[in-house]
C-alpha atoms as a PDB file:
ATOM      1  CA  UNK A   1     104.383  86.252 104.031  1.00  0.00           C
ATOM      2  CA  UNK A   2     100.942  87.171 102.414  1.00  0.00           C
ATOM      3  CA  UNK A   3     100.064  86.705  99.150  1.00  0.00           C
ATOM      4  CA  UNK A   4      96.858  87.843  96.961  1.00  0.00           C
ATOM      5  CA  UNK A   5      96.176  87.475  93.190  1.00  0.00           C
ATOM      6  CA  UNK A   6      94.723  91.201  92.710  1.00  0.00           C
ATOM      7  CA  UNK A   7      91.585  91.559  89.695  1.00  0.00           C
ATOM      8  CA  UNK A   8      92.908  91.201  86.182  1.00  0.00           C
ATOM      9  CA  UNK A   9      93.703  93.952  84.414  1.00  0.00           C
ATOM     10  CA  UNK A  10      94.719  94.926  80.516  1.00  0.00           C
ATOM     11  CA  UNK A  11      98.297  95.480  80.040  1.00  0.00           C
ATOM     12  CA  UNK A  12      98.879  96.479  76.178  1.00  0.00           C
ATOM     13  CA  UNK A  13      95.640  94.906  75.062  1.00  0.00           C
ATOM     14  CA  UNK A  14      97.020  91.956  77.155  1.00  0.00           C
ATOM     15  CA  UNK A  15      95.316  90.090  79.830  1.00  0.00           C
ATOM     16  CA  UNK A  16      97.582  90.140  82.797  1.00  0.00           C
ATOM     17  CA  UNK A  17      97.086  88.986  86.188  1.00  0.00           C
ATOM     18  CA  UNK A  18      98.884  90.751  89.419  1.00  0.00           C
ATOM     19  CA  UNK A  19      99.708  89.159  92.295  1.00  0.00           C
ATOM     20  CA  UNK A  20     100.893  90.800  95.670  1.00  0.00           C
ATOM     21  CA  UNK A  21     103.338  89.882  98.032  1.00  0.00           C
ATOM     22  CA  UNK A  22     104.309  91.513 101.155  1.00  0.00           C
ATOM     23  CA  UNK A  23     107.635  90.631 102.370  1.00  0.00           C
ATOM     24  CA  UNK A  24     109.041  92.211 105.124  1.00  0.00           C
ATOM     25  CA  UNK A  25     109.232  96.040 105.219  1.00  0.00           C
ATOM     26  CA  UNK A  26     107.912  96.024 101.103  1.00  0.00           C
ATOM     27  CA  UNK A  27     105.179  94.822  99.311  1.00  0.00           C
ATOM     28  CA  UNK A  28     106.465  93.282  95.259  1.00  0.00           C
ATOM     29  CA  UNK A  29     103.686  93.257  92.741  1.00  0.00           C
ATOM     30  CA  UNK A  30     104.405  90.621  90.535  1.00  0.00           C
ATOM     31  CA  UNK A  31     102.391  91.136  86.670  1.00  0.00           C
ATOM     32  CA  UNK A  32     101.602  87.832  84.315  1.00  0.00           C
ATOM     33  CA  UNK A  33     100.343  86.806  81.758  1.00  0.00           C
ATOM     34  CA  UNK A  34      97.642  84.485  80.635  1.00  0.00           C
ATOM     35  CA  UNK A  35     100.372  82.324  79.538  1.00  0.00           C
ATOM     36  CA  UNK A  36     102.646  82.486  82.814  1.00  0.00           C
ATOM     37  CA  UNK A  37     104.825  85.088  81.490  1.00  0.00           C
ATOM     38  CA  UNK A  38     106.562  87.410  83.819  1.00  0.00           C
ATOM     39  CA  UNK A  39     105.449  90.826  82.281  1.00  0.00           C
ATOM     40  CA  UNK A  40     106.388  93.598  85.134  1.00  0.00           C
ATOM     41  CA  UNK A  41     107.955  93.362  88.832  1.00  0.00           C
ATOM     42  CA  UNK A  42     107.348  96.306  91.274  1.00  0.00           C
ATOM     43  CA  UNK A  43     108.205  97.175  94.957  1.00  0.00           C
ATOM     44  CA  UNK A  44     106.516  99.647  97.281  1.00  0.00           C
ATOM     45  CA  UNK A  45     107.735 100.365 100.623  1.00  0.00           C
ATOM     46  CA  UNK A  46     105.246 101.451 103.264  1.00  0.00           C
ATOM     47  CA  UNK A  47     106.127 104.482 105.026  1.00  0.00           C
ATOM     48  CA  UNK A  48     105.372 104.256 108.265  1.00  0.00           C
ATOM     49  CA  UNK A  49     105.152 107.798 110.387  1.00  0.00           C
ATOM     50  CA  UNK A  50     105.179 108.271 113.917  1.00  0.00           C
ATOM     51  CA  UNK A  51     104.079 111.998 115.556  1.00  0.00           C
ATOM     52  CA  UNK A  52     105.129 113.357 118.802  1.00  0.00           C
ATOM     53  CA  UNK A  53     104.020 116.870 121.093  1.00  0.00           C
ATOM     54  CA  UNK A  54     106.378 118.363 123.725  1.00  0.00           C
ATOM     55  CA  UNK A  55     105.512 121.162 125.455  1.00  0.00           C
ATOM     56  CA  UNK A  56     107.373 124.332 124.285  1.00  0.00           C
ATOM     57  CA  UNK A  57     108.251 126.441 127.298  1.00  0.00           C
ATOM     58  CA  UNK A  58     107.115 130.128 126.658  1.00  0.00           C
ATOM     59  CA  UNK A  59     108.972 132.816 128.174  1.00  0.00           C
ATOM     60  CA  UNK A  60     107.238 134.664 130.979  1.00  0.00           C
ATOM     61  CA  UNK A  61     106.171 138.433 129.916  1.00  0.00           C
ATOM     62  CA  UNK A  62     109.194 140.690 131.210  1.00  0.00           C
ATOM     63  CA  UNK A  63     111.772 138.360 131.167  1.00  0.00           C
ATOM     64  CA  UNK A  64     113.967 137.694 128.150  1.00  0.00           C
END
C-alpha cells in the first residue's frame, strides 16, 4: 500500500491537504483539513486495457 500527501490545495477558501492511497485495484483520495478534519473521500479505479490483432482471413477473388 502506497501512500503520498499530494500539494495543498483551497477547498471553499479552506486550506485542505489530500492524501493518496492506492489500495488494491483503486486509488482513495482522502481531503483534510488544517485542523484534521475529514472534508471529502474519493475512489478512482484504474482501467487497465489490453489490445489484441488476429489475422482476418480474406476470401480469395472468385470464390464466395
Amino acid at each position: 500500500m502506497e501512500n503520498k500527501q499530494m500539494q495543498a490545495s483551497e477547498l471553499n477558501g479552506t486550506v485542505t491537504h489530500e492524501y493518496r492511497t492506492e489500495v488494491g485495484d483503486f486509488v482513495q483520495f482522502i481531503g483534510m483539513s488544517a485542523e484534521g478534519d475529514v472534508l471529502y473521500t474519493r475512489e478512482e479505479y484504474v482501467m487497465r486495457v489490453s489490445t489484441s490483432t488476429e489475422e482476418i482471413e480474406h476470401p480469395q477473388e472468385g470464390s464466395l
